[in-house]
N, C-alpha and C. Protein backbone atom coordinates (compact mmCIF):
# COMPACT_ATOMS: atom_id res chain seq x y z
N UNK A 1 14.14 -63.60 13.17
CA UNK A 1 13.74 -64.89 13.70
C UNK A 1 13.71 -64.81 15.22
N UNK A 2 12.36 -65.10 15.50
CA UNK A 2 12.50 -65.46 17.25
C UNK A 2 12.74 -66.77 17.78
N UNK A 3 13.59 -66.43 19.01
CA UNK A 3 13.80 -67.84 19.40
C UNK A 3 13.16 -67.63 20.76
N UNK A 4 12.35 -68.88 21.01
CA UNK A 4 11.63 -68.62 22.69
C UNK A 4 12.30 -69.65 23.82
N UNK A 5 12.62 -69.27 24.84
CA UNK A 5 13.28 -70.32 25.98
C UNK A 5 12.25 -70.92 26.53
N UNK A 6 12.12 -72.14 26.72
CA UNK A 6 11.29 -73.20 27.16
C UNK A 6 11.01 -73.22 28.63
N UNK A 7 9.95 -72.65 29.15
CA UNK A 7 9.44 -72.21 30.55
C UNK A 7 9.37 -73.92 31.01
N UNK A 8 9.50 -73.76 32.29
CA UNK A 8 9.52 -75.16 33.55
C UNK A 8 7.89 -75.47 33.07
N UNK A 9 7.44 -76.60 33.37
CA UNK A 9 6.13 -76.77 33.87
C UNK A 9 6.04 -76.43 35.04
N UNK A 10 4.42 -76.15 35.01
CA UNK A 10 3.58 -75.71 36.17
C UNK A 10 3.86 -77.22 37.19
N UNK A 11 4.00 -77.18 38.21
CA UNK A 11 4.17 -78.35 38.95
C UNK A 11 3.32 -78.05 40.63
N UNK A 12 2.38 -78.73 40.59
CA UNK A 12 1.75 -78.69 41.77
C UNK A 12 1.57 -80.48 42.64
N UNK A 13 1.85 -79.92 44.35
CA UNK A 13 2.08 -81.72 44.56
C UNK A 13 1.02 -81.02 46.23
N UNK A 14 0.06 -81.92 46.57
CA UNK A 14 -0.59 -81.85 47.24
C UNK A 14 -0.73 -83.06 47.73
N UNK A 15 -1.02 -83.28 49.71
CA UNK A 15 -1.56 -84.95 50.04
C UNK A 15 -3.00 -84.81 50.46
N UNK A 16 -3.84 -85.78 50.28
CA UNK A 16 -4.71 -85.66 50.61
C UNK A 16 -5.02 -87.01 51.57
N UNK A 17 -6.21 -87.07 52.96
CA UNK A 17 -6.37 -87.88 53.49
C UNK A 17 -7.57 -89.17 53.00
N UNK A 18 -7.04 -89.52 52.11
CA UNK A 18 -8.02 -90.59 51.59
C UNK A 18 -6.78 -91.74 50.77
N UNK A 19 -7.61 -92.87 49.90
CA UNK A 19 -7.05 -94.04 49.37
C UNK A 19 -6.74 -93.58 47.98
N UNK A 20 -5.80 -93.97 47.26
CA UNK A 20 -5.85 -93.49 45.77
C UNK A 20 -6.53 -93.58 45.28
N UNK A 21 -7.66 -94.90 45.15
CA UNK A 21 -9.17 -94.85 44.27
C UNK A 21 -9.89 -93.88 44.86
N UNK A 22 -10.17 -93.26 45.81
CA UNK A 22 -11.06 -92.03 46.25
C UNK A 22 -10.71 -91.07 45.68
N UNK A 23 -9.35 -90.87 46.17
CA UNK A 23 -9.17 -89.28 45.58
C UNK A 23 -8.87 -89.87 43.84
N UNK A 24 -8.87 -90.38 43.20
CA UNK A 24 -9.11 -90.17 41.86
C UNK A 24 -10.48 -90.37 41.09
N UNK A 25 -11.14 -91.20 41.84
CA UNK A 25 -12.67 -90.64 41.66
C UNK A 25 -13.54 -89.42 42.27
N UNK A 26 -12.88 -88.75 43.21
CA UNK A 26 -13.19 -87.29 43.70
C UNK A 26 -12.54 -86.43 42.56
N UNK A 27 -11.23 -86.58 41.89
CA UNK A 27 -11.25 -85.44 41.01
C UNK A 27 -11.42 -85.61 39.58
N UNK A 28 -11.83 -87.10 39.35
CA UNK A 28 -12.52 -87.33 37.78
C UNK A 28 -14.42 -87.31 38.02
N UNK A 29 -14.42 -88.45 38.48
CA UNK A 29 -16.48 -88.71 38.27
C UNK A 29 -17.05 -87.53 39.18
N UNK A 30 -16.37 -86.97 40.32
CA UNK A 30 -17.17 -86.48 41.22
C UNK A 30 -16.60 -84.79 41.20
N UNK A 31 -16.27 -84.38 39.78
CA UNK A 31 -15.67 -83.07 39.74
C UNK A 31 -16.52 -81.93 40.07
N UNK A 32 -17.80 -82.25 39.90
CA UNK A 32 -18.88 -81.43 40.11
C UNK A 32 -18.84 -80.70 41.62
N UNK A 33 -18.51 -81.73 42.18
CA UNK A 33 -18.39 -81.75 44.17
C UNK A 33 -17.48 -80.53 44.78
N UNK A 34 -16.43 -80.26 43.81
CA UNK A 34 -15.39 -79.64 43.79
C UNK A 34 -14.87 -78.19 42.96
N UNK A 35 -14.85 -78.60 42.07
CA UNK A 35 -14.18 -77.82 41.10
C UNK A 35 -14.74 -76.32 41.16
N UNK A 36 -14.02 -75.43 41.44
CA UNK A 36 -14.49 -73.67 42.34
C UNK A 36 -14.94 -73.04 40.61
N UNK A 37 -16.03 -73.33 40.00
CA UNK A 37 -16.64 -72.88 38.64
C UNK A 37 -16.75 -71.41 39.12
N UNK A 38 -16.91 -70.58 40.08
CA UNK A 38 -17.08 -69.27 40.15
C UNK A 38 -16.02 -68.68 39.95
N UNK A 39 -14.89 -68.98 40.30
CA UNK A 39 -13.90 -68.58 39.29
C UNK A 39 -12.89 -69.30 38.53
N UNK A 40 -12.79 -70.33 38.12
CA UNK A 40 -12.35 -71.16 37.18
C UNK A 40 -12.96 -71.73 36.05
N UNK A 41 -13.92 -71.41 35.65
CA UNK A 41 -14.85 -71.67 34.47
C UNK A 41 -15.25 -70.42 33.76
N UNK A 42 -15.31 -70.91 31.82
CA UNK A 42 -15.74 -69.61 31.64
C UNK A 42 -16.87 -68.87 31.47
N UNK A 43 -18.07 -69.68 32.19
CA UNK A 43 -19.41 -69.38 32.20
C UNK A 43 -19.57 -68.79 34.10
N UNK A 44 -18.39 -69.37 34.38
CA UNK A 44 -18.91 -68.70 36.00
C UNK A 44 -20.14 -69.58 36.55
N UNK A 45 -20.46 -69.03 37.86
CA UNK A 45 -21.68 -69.98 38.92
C UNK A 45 -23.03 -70.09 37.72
N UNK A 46 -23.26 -71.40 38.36
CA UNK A 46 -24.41 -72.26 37.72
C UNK A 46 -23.71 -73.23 36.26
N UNK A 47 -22.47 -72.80 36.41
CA UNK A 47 -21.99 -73.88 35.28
C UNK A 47 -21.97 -75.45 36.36
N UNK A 48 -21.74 -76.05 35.45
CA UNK A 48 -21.34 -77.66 35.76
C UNK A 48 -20.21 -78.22 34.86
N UNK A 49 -19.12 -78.46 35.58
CA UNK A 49 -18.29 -79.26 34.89
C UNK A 49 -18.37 -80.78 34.88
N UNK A 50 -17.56 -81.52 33.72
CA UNK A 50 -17.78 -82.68 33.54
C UNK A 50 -16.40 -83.52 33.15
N UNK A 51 -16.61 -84.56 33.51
CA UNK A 51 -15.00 -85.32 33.27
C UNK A 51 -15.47 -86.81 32.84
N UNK A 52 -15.72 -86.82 31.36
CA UNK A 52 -15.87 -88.27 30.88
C UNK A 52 -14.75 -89.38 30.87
N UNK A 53 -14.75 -90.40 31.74
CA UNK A 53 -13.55 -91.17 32.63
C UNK A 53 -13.15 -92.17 31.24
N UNK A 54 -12.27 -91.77 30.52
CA UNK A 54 -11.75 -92.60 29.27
C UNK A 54 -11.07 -91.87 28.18
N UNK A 55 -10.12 -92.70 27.75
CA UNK A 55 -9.15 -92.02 27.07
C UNK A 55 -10.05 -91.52 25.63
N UNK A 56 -10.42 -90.47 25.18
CA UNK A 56 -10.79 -90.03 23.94
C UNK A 56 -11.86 -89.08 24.71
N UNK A 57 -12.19 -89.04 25.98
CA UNK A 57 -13.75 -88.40 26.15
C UNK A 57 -12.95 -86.39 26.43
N UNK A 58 -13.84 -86.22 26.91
CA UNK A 58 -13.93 -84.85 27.32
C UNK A 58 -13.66 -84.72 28.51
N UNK A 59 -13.61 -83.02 29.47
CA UNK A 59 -13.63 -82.69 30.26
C UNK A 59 -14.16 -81.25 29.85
N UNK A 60 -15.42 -80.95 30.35
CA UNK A 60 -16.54 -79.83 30.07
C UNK A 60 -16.90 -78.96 31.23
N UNK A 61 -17.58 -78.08 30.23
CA UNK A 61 -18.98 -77.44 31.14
C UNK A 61 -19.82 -77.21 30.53
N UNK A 62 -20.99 -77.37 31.33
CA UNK A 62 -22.42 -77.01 30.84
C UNK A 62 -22.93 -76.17 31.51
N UNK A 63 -23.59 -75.06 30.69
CA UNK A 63 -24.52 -73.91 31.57
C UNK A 63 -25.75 -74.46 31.89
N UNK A 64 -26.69 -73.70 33.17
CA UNK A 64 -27.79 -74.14 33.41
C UNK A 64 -28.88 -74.40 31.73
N UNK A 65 -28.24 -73.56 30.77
CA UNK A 65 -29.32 -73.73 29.47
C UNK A 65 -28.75 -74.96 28.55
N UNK A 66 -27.84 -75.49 29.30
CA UNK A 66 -27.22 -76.50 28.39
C UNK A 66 -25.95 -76.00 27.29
N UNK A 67 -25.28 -74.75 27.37
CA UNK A 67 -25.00 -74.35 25.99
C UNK A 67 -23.54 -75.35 27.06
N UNK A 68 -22.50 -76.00 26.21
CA UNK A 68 -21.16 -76.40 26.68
C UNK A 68 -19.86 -75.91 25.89
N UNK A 69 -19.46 -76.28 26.72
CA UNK A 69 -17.82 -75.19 26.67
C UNK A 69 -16.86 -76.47 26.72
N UNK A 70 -15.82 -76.90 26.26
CA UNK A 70 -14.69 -78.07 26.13
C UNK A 70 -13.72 -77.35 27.21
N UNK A 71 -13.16 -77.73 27.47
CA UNK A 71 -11.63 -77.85 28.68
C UNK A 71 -10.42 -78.42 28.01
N UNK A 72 -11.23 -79.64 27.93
CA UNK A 72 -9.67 -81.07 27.81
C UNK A 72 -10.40 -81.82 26.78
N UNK A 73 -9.58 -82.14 25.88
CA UNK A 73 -9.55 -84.11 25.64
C UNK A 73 -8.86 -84.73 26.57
N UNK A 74 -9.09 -86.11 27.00
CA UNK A 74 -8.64 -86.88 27.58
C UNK A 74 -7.38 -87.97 26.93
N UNK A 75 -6.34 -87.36 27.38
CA UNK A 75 -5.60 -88.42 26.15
C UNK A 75 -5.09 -89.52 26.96
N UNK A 76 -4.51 -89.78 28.12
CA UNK A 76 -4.78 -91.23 28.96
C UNK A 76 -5.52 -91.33 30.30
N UNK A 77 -6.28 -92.34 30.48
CA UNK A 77 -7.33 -92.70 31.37
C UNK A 77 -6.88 -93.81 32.17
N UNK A 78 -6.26 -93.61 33.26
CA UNK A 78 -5.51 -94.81 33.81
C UNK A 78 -6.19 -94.98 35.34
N UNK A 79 -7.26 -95.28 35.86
CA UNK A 79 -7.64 -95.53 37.31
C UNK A 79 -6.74 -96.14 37.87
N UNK A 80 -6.63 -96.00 39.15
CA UNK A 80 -6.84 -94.77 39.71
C UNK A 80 -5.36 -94.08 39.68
N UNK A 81 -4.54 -94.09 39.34
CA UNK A 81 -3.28 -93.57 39.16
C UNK A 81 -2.98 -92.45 38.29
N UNK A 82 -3.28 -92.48 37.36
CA UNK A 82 -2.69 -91.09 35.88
C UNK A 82 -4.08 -90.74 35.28
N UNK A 83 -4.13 -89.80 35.03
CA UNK A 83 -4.59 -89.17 34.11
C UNK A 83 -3.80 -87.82 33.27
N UNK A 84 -4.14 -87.48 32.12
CA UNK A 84 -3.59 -86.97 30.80
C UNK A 84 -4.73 -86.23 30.10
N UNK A 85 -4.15 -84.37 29.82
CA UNK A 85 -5.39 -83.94 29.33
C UNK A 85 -4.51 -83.23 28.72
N UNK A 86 -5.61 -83.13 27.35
CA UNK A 86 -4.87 -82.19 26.55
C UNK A 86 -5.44 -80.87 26.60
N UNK A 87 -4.94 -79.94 27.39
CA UNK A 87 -5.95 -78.52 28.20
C UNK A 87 -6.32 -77.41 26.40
N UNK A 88 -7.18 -77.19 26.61
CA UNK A 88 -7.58 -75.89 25.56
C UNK A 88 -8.46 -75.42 26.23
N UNK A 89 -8.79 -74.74 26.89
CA UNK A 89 -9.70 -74.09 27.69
C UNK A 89 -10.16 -72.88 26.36
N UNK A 90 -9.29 -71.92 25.93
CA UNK A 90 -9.48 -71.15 25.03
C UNK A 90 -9.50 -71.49 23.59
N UNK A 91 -10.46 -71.23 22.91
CA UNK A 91 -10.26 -71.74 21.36
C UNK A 91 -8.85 -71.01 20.68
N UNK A 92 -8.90 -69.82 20.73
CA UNK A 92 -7.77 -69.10 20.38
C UNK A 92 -6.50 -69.86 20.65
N UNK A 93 -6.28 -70.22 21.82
CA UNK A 93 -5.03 -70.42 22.52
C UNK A 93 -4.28 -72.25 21.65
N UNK A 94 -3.35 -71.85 21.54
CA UNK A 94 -2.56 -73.73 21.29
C UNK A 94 -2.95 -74.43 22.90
N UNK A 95 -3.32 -75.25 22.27
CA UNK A 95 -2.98 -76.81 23.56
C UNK A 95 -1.85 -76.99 24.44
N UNK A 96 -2.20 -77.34 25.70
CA UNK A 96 -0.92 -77.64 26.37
C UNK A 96 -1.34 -78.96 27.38
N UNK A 97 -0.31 -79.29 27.93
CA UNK A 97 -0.85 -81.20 28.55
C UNK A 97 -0.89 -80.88 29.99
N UNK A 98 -1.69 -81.38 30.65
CA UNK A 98 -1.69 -81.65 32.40
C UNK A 98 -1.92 -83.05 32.80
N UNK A 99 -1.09 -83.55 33.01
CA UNK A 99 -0.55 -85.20 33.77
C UNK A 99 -1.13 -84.41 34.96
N UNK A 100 -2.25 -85.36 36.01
CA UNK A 100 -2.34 -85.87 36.98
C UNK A 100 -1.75 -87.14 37.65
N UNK A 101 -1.14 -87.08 38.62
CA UNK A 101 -0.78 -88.28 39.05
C UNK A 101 -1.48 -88.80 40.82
N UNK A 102 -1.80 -89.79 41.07
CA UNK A 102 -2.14 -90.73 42.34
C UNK A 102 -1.53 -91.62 42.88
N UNK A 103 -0.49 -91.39 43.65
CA UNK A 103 0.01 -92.77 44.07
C UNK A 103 0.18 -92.49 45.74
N UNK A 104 0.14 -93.63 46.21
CA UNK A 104 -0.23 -94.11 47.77
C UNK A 104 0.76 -93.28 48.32
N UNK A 105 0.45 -92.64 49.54
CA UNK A 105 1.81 -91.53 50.63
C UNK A 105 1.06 -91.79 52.14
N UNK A 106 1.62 -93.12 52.79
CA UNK A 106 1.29 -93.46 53.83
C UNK A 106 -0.15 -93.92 53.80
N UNK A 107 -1.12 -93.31 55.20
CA UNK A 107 -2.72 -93.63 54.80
C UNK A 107 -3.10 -92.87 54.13
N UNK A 108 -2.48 -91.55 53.63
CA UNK A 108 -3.26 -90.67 52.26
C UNK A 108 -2.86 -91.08 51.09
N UNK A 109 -2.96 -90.04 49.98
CA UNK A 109 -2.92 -90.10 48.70
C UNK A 109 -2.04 -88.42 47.93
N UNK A 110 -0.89 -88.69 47.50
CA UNK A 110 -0.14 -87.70 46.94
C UNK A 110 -0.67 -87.75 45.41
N UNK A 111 -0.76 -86.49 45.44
CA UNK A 111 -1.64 -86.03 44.12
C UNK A 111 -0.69 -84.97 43.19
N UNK A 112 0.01 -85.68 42.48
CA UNK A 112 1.07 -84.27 41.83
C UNK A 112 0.44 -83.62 40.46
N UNK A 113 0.68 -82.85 40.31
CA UNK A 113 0.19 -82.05 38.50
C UNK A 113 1.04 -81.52 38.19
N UNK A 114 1.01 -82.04 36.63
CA UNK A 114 2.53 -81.16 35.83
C UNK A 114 1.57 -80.41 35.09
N UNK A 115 1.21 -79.11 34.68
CA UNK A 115 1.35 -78.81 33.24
C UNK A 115 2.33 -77.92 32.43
N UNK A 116 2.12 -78.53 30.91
CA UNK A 116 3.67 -78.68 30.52
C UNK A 116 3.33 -77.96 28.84
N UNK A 117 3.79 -77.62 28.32
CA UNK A 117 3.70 -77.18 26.69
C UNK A 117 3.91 -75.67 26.75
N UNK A 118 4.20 -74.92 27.50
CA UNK A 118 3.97 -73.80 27.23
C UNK A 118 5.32 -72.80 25.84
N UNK A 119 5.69 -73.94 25.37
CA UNK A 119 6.78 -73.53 24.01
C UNK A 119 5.61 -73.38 22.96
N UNK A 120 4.52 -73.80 23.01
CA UNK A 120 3.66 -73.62 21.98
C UNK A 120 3.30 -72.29 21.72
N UNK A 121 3.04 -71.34 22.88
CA UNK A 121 2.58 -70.30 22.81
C UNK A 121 3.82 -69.94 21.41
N UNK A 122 2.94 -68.50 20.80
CA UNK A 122 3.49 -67.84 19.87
C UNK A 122 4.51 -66.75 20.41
N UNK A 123 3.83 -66.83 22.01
CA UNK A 123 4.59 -65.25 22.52
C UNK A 123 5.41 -66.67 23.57
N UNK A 124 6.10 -65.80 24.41
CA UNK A 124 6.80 -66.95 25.58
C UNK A 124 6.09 -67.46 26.64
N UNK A 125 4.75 -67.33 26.26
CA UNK A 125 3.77 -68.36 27.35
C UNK A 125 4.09 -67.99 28.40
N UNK A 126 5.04 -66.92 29.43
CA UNK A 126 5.12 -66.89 30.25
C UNK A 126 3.54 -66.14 31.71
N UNK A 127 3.13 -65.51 30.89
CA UNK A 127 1.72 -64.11 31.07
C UNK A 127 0.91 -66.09 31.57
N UNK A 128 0.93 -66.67 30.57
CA UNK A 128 -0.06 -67.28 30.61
C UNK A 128 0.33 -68.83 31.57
N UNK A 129 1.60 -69.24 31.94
CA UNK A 129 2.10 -69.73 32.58
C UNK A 129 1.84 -69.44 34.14
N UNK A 130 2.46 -68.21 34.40
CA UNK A 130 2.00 -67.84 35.38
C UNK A 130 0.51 -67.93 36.31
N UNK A 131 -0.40 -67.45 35.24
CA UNK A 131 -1.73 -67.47 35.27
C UNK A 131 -2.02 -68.93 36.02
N UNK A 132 -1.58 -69.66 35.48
CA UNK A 132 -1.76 -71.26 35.72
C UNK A 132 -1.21 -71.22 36.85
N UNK A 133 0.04 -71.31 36.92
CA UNK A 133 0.72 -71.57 38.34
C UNK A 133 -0.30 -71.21 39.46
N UNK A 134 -0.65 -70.03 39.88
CA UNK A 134 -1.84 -69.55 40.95
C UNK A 134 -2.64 -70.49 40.50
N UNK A 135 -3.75 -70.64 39.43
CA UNK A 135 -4.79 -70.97 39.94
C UNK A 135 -4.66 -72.17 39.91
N UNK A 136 -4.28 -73.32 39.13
CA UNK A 136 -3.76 -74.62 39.57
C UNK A 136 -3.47 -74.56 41.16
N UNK A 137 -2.82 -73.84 42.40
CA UNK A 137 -2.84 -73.73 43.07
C UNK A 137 -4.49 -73.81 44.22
N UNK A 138 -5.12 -73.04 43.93
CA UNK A 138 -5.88 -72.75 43.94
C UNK A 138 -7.41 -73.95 43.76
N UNK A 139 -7.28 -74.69 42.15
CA UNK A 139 -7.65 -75.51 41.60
C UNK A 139 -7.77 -76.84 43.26
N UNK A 140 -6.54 -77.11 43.54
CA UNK A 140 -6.01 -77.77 43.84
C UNK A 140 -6.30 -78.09 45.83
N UNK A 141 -6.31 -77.00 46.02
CA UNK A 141 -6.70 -76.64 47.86
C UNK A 141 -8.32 -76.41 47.95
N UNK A 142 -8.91 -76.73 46.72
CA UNK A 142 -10.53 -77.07 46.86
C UNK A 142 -10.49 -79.05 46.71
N UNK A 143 -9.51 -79.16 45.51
CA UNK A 143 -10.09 -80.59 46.09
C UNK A 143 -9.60 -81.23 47.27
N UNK A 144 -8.47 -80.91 47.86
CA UNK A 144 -7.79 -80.75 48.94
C UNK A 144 -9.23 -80.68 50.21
N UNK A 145 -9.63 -79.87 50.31
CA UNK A 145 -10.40 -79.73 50.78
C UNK A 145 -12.08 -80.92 50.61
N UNK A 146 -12.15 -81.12 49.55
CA UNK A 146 -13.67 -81.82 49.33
C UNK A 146 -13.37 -83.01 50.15
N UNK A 147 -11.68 -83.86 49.75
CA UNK A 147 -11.27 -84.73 50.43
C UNK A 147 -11.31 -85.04 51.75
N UNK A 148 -10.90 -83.84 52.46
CA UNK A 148 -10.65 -84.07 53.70
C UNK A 148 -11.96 -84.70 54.44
């Protein structure tokens, strides 16, 4: 019998210089603006990602031929404050959750991300934990950037 130890969530906290309704419509409706698809997507440049703003929709990509690829379900849709995804990027892979959060930090906007499940993995999720940690990083100092 294996027993697996329950890895931290990924935790990323970034400020950005804008209002909380901006920066949460910069990283839901306006993901396109942002989101580094050349290396964070699994179609690579000329994809388009997509973030349908409501609890049940999607978060995608589409290739220039139309073929699409899933990311997330959306499991809460809270403007401009929370959002909740249930990440599968890989079909293979179990599900794991990423809470976005928005709340006011002076005249900007503090933007934290948990993601969290990695007990699901079969192995100790750690290979794949990691993985996240960087590019969530990463993820994160582009919208950082679109903001500014």
């Amino acid at each position: 019998m294996s027993q697996h130890t329950a890895l931290e969530p990924v935790r990323k906290q970034i400020s950005v210089d804008c209002d909380v309704e901006s920066a949460f419509r910069t990283f839901t409706e306006d993901i396109a603006t942002w989101w580094p698809v050349a290396s964070h997507s699994m179609h690579g440049e000329g994809t388009t990602p997509y973030f349908e703003g409501r609890a049940g929709g999607r978060m995608y990509e589409r290739t220039a031929d139309g073929h699409e690829h899933d990311w997330a379900s959306i499991v809460a849709y809270e403007p401009p404050y929370r959002v909740v995804l249930e990440w599968k990027v890989n079909p293979a892979a179990p599900p794991t959750e990423v809470e976005v959060r928005f709340s006011k930090d002076g005249d900007g906007t503090r933007v934290e991300l948990e993601h969290r499940g990695w007990e699901r993995y079969p192995t100790s999720g750690s290979d794949e934990r990691g993985s996240y940690d960087s590019g969530w990083g990463h993820v994160l100092g582009r919208f950082q950037e679109a903001v500014a």
